[in-house]
N, C-alpha and C. Protein backbone atom coordinates (compact mmCIF):
# COMPACT_ATOMS: atom_id res chain seq x y z
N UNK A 1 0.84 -1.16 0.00
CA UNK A 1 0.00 0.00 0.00
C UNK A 1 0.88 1.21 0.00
N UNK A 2 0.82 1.98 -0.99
CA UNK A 2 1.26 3.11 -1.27
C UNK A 2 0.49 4.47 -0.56
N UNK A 3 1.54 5.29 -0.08
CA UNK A 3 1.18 6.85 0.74
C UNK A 3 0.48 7.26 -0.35
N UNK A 4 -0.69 8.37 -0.66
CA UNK A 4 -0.59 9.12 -1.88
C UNK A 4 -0.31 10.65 -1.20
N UNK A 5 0.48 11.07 -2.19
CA UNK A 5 0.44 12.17 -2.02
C UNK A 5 -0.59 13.38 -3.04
N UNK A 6 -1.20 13.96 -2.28
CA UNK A 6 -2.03 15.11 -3.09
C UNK A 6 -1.67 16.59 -3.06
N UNK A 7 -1.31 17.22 -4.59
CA UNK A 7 -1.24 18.65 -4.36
C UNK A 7 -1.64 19.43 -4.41
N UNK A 8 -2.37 20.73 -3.78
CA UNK A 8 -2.83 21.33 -4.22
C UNK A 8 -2.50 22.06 -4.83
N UNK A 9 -3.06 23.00 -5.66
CA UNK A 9 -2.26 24.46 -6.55
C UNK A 9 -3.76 25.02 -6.72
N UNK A 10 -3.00 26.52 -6.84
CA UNK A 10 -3.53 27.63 -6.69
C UNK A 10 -4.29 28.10 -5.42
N UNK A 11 -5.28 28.79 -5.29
CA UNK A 11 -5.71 29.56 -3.91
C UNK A 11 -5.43 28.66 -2.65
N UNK A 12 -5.91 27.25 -3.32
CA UNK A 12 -6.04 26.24 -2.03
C UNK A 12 -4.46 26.06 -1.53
N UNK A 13 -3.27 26.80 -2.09
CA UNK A 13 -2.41 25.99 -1.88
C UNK A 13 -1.69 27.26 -0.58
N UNK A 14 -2.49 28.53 -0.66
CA UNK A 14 -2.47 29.28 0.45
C UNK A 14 -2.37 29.11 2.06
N UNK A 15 -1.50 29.51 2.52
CA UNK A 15 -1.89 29.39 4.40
C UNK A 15 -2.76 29.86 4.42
N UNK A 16 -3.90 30.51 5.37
CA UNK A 16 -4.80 31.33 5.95
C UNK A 16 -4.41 32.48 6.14
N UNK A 17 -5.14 33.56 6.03
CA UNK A 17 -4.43 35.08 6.09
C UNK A 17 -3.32 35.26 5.52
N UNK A 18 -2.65 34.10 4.30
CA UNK A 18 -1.77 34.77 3.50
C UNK A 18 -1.59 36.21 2.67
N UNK A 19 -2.90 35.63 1.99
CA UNK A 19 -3.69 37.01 1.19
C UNK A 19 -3.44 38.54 2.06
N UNK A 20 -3.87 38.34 3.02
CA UNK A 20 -4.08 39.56 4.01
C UNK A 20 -2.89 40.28 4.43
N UNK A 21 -1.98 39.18 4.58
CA UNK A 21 -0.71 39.60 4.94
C UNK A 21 -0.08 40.77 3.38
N UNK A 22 -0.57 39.86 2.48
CA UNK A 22 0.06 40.08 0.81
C UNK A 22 -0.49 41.56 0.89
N UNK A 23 -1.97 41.84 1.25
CA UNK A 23 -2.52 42.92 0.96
C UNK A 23 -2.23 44.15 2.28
N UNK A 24 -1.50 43.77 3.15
CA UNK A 24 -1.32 44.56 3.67
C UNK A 24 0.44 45.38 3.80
N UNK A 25 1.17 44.18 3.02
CA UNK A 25 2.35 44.59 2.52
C UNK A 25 2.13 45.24 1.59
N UNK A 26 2.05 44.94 0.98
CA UNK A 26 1.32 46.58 -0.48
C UNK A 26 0.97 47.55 0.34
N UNK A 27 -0.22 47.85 0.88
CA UNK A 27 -0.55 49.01 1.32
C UNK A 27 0.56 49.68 2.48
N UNK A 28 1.47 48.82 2.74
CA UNK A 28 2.62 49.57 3.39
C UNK A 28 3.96 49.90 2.61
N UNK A 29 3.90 48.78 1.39
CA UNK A 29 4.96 49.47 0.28
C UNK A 29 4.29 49.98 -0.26
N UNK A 30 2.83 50.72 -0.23
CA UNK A 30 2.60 51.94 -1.20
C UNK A 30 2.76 52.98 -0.45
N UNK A 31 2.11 53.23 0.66
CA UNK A 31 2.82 54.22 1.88
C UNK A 31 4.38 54.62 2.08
N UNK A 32 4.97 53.27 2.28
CA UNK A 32 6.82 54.03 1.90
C UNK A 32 6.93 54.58 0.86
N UNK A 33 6.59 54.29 -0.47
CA UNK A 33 6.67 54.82 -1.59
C UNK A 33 6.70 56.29 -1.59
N UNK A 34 5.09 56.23 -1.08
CA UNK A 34 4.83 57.66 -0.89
C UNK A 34 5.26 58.72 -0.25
N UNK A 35 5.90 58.19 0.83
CA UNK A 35 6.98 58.54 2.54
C UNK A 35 8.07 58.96 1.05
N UNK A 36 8.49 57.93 0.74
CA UNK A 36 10.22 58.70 0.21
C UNK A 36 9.95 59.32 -1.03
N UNK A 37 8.71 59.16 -1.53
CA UNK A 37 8.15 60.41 -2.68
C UNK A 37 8.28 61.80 -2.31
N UNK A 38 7.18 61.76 -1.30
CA UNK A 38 7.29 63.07 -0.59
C UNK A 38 8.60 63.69 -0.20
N UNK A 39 9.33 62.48 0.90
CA UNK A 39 10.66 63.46 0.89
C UNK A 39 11.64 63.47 -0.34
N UNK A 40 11.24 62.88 -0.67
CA UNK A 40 12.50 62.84 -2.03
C UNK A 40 12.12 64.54 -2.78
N UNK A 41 10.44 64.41 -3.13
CA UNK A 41 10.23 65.89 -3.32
C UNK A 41 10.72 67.35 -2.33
N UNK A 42 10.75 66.83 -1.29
CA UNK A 42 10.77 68.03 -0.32
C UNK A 42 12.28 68.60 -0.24
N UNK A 43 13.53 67.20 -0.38
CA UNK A 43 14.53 67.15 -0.98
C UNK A 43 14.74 68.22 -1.93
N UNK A 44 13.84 68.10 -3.13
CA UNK A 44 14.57 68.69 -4.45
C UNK A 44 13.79 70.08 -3.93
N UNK A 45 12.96 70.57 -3.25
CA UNK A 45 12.20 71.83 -3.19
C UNK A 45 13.51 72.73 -2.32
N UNK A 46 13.98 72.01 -1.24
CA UNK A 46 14.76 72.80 -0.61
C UNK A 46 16.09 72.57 -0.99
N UNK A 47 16.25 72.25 -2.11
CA UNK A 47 17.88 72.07 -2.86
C UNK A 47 17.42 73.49 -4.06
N UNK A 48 16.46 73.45 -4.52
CA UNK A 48 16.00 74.29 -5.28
C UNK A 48 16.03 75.96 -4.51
N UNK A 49 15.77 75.51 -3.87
CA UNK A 49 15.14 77.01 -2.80
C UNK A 49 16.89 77.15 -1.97
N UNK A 50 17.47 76.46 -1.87
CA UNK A 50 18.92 76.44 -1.25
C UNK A 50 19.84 77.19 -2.18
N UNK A 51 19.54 76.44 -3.55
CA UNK A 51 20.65 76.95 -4.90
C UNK A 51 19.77 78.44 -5.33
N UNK A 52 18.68 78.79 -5.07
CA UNK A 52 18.03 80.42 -4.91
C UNK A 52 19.12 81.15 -4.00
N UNK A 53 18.48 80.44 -2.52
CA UNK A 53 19.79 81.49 -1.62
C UNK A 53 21.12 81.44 -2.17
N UNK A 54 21.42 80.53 -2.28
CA UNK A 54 23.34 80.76 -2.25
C UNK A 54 23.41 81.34 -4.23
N UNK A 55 22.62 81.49 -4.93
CA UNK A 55 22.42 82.56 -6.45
C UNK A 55 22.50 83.88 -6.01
N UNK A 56 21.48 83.71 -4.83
CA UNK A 56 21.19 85.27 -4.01
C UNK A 56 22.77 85.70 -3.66
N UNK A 57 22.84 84.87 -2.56
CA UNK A 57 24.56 85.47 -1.68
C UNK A 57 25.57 85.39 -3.00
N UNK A 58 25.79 84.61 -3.66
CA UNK A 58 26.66 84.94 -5.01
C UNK A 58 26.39 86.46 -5.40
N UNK A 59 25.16 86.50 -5.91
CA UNK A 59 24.99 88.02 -6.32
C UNK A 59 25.45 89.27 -5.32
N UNK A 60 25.05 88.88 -4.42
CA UNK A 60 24.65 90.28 -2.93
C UNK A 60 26.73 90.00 -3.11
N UNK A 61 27.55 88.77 -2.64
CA UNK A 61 29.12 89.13 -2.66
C UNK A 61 29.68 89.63 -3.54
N UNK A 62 29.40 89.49 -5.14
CA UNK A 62 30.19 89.73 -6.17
C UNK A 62 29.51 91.48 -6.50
N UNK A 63 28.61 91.84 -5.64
CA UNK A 63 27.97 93.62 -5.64
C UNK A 63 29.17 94.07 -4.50
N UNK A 64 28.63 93.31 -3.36
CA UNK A 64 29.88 94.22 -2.32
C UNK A 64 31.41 94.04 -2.88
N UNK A 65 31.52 92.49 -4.18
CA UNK A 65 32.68 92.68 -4.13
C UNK A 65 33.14 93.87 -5.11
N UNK A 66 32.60 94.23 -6.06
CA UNK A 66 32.38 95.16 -7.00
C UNK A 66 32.58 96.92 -6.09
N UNK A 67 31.66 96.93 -5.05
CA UNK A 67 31.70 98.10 -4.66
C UNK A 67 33.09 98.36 -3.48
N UNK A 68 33.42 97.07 -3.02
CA UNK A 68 34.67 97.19 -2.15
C UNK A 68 36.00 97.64 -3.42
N UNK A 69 35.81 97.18 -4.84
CA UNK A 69 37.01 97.21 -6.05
C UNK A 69 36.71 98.92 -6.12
N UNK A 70 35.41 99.26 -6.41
CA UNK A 70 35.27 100.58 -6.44
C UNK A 70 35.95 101.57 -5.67
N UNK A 71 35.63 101.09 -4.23
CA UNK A 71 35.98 102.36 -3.02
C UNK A 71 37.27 102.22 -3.34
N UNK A 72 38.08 101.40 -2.91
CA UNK A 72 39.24 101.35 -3.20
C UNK A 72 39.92 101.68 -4.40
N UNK A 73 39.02 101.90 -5.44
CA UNK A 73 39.91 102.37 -7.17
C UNK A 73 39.61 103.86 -6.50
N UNK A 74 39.15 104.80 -5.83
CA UNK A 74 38.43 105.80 -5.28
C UNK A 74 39.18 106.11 -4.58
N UNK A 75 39.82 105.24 -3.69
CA UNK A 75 40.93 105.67 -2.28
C UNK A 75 42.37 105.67 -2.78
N UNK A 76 42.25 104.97 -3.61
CA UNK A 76 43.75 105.05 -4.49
C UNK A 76 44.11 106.39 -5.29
N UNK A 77 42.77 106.94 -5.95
CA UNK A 77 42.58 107.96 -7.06
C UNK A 77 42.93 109.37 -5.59
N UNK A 78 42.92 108.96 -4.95
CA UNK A 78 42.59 110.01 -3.45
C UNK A 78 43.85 110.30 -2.77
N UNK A 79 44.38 109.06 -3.07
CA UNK A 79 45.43 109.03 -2.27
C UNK A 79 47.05 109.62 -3.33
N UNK A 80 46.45 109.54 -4.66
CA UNK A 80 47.60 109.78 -5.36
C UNK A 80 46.97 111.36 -6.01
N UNK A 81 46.13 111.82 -5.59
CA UNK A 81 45.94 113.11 -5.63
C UNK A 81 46.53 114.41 -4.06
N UNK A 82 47.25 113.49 -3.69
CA UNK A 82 47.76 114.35 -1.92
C UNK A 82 48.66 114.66 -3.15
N UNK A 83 49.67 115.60 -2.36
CA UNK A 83 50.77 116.42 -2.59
C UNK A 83 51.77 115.40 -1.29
N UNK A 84 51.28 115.20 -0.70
CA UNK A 84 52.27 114.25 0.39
C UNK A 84 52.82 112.90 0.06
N UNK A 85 53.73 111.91 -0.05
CA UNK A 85 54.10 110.49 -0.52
C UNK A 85 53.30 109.98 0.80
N UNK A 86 52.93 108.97 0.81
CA UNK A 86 52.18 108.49 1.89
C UNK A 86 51.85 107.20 1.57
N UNK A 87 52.25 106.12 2.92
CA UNK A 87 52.23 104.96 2.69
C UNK A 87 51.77 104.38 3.69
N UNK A 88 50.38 103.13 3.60
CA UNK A 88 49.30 102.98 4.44
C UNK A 88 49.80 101.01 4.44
N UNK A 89 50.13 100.63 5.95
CA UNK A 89 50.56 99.28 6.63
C UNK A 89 49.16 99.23 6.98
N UNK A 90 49.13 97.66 7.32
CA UNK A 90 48.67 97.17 7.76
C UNK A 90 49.36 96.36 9.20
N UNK A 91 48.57 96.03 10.63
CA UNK A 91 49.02 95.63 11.59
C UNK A 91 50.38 94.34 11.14
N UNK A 92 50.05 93.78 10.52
CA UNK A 92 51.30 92.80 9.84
C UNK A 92 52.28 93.25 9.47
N UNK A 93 51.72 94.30 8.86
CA UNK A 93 53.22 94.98 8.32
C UNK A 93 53.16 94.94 6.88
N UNK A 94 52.17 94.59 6.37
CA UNK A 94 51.82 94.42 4.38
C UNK A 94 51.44 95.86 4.00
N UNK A 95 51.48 95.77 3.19
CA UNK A 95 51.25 96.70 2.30
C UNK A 95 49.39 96.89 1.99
N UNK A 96 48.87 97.99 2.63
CA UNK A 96 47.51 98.07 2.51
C UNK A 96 47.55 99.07 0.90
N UNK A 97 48.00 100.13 0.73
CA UNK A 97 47.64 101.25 -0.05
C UNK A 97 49.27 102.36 -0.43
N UNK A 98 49.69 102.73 -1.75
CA UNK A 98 50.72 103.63 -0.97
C UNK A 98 50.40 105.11 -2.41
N UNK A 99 50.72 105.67 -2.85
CA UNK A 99 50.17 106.56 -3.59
C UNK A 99 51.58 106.79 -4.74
N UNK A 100 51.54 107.47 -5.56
CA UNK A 100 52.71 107.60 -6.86
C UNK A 100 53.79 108.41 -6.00
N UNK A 101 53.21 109.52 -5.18
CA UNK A 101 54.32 110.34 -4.60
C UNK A 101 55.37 109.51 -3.88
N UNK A 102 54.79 108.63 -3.18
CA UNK A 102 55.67 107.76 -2.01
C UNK A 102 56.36 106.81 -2.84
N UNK A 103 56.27 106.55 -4.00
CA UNK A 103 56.96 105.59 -5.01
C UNK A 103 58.18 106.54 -5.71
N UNK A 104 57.86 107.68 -5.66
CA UNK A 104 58.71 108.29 -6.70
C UNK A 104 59.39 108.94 -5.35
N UNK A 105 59.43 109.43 -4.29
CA UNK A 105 60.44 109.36 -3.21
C UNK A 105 61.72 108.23 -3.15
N UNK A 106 60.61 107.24 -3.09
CA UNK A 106 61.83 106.03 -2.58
C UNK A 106 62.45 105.46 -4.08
N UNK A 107 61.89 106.14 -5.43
CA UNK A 107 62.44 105.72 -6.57
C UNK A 107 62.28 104.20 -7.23
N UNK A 108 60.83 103.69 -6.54
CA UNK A 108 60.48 102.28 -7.19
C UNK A 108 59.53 102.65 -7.72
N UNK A 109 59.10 101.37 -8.73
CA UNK A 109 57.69 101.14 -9.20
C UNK A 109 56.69 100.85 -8.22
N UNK A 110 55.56 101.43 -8.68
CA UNK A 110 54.69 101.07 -8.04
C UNK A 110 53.90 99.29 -7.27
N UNK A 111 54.04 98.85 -9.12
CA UNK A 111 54.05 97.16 -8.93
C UNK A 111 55.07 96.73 -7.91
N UNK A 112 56.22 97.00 -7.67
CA UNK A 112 57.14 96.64 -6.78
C UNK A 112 56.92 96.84 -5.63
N UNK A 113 56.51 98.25 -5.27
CA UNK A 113 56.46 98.72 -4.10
C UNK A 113 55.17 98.04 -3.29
N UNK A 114 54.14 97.80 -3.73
CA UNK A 114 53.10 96.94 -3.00
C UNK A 114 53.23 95.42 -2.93
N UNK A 115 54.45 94.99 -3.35
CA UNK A 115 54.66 93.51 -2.78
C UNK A 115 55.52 93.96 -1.41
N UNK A 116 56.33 95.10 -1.17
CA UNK A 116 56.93 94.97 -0.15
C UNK A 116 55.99 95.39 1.01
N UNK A 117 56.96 94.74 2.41
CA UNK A 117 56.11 95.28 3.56
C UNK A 117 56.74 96.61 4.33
N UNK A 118 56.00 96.48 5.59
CA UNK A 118 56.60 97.59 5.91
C UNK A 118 58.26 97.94 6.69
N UNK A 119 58.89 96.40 7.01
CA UNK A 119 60.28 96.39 7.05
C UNK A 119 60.97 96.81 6.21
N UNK A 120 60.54 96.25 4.65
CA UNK A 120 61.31 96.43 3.60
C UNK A 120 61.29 97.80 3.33
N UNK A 121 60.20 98.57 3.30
CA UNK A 121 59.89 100.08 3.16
C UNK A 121 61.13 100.91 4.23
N UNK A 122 61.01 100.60 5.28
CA UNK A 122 61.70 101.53 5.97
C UNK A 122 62.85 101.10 5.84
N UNK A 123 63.78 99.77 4.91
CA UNK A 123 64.84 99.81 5.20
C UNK A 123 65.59 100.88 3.49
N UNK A 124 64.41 100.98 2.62
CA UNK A 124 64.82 101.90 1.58
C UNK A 124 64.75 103.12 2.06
N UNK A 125 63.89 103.71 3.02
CA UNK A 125 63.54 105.00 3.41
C UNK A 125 64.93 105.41 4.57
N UNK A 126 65.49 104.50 4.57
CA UNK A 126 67.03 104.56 5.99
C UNK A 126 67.87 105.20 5.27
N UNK A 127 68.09 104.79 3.92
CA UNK A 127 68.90 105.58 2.78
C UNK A 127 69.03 106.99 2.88
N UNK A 128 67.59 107.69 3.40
CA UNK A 128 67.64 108.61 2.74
C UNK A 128 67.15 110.01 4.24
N UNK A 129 67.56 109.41 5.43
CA UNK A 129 67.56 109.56 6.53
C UNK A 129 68.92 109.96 7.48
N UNK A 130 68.52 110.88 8.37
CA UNK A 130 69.93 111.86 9.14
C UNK A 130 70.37 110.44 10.03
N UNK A 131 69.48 110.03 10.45
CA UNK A 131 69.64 108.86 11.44
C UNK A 131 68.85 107.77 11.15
N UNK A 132 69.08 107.16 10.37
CA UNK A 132 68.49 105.51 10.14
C UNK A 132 67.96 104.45 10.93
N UNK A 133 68.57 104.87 11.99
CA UNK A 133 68.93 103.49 13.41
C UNK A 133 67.37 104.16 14.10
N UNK A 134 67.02 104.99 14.21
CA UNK A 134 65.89 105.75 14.68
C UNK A 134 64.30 105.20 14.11
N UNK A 135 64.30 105.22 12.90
CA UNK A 135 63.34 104.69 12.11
C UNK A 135 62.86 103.28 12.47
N UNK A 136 64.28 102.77 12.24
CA UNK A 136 64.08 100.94 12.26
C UNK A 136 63.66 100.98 13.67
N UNK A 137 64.32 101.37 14.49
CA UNK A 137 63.94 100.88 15.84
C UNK A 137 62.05 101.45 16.14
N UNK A 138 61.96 102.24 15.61
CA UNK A 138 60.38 102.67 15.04
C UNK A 138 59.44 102.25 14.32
N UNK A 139 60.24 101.59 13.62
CA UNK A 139 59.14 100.24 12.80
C UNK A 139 59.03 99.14 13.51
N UNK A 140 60.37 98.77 13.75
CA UNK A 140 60.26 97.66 14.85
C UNK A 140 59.55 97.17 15.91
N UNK A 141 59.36 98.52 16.98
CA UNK A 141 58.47 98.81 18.20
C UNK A 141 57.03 98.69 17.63
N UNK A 142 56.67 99.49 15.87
CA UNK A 142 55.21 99.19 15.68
C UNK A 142 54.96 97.99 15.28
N UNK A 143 55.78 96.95 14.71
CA UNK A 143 55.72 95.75 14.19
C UNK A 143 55.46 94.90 15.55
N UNK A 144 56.00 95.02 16.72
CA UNK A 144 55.58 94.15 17.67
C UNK A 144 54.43 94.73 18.41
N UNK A 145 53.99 95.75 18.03
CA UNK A 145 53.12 95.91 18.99
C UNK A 145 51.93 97.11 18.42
N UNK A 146 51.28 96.65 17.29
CA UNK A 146 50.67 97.80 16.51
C UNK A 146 49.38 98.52 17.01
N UNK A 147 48.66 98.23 18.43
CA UNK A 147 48.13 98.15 18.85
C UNK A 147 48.11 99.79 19.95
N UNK A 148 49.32 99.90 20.13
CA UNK A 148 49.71 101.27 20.74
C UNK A 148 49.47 102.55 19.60
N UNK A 149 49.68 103.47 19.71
CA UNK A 149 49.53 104.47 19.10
C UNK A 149 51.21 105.12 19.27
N UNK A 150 51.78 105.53 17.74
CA UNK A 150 52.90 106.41 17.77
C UNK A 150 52.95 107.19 16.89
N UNK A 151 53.99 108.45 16.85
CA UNK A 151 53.94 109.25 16.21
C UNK A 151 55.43 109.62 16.43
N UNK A 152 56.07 109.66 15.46
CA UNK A 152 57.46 109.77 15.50
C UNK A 152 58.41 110.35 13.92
N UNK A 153 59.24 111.53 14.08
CA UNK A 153 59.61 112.37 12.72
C UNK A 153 61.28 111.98 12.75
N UNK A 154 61.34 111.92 11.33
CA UNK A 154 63.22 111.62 11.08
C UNK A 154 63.40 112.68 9.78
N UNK A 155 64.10 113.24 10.27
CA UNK A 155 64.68 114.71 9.25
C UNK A 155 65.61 113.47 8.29
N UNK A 156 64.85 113.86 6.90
CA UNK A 156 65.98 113.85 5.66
C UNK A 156 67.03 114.29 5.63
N UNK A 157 68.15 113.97 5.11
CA UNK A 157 69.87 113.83 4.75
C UNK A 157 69.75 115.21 4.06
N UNK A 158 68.73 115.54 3.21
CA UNK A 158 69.25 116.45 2.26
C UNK A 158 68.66 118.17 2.82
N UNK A 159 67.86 117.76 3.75
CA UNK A 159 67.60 119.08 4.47
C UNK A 159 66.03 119.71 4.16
N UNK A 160 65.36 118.94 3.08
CA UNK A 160 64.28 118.78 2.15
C UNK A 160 63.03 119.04 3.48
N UNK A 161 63.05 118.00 4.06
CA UNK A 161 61.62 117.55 5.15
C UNK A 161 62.08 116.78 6.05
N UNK A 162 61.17 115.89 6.50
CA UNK A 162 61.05 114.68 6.97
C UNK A 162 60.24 113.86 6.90
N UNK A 163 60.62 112.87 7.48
CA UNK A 163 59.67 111.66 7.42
C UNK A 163 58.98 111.52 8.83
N UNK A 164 57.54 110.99 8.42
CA UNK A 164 56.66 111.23 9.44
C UNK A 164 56.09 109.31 9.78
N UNK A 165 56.59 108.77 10.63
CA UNK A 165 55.67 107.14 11.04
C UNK A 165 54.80 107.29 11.97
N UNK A 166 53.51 107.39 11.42
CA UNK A 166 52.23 107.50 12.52
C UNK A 166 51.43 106.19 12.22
N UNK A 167 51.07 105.61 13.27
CA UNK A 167 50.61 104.34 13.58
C UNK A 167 49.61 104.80 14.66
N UNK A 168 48.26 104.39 13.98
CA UNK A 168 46.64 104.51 14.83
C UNK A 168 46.23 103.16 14.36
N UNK A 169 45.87 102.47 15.69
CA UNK A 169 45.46 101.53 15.65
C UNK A 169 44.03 101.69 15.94
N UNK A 170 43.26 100.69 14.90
CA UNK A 170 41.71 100.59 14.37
C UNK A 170 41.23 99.49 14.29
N UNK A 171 40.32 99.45 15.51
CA UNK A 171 39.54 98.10 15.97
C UNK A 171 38.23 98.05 14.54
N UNK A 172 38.49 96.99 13.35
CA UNK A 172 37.75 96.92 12.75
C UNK A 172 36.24 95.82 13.29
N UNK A 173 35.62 94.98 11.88
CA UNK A 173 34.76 94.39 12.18
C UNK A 173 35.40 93.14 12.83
N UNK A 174 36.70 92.48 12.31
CA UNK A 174 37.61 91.43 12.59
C UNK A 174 38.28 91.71 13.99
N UNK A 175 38.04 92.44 14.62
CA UNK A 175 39.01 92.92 15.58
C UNK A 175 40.12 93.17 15.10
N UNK A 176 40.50 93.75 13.80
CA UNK A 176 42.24 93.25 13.36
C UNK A 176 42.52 95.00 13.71
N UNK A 177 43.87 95.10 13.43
CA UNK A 177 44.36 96.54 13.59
C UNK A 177 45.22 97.14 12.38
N UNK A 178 44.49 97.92 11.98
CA UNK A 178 45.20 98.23 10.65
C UNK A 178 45.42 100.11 10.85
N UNK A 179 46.44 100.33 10.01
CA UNK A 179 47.03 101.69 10.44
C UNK A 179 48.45 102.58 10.66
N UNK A 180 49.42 101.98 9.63
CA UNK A 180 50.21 102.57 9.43
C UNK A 180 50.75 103.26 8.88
N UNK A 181 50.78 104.63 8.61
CA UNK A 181 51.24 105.59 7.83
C UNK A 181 52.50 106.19 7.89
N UNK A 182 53.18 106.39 7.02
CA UNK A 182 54.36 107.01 6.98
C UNK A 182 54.40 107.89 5.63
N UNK A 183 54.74 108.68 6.16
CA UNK A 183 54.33 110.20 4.81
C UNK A 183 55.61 110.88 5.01
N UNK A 184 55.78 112.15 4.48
CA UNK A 184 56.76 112.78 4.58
C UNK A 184 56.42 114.31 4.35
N UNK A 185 57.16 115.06 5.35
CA UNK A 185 56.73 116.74 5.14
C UNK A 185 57.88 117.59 5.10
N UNK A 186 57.44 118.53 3.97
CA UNK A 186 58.51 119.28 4.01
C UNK A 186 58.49 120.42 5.42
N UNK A 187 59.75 120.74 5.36
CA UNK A 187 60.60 121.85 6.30
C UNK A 187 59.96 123.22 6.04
N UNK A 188 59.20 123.85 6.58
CA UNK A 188 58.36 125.24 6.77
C UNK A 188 59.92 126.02 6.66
């Protein structure tokens, strides 16, 4: 006597509440669907609305940067309209600004003269100074410590003027301190 075996197929071949289970996985992979639809949309709305702002701040920097190129083509045009040579440090000691007069004193180009700092400046300006050793030790004192306020004159060799190193220190938006001038005046 042989076992028989019988198979069923199709519906009958179901557990109980298979179906239910089937139909309720769908209605929860149509819900995720919809879950990462939505954010997937909400995604591209605020990538959209993100690449607006930062179009915006592109624009609003490349205006201030435009109007910062301005003031400064303005402060330059200003500065080479003095009758005085005059040359504007920064707390580092770089080169912020210097005008044609103060180039044609110390007998450089201009392009040249704004790569140097303000060591290098005063060691061409020693040349042409009663006492040299005076200066340096005057740049020196503002280089370590630009933060003080000085004001200090060195009579020219040739009897012409002098040279004037005034250092005002200026608490900007950075906290930084910028403010070194050295000009030159003639002898009344």
């Amino acid at each position: 006597s042989g076992a028989s075996f019988s198979r069923k197929s199709g519906p009958e071949s179901l557990s109980p509440g298979l179906l239910d289970r089937v139909s309720l996985e769908s209605d929860e992979l149509t819900a995720l669907s919809e879950t990462v639809s939505r954010i997937t949309s909400e995604m591209r709305e605020k990538e959209q609305t993100l690449t607006g702002d930062m179009e915006s701040r592109n624009q609003a920097m490349q205006k201030l940067s435009r109007n910062l190129q301005e003031q400064a083509a303005s402060f330059e045009t200003a500065l080479n309209s003095m009758d005085l040579p005059i040359c504007l440090f920064e707390s580092n000691g770089g080169m912020l600004q210097v005008n044609q007069r103060f180039c044609q004193l110390l007998g450089i180009q201009s392009e040249r003269m704004r790569g140097m700092g303000m060591l290098a400046v005063v060691a061409e300006l020693r040349k042409q100074l009663v006492s040299p050793e005076k200066i340096t030790a005057e740049a020196e004192a503002i280089y370590r410590k630009p933060s003080v306020a000085r004001d200090a004159v060195f009579p020219l060799q040739d009897g012409s003027g002098s040279v004037r190193m005034y250092c005002v220190p200026i608490f900007g938006e950075m906290s930084s301190l910028v403010g070194v001038i050295v000009s030159t005046e003639e002898t009344p």
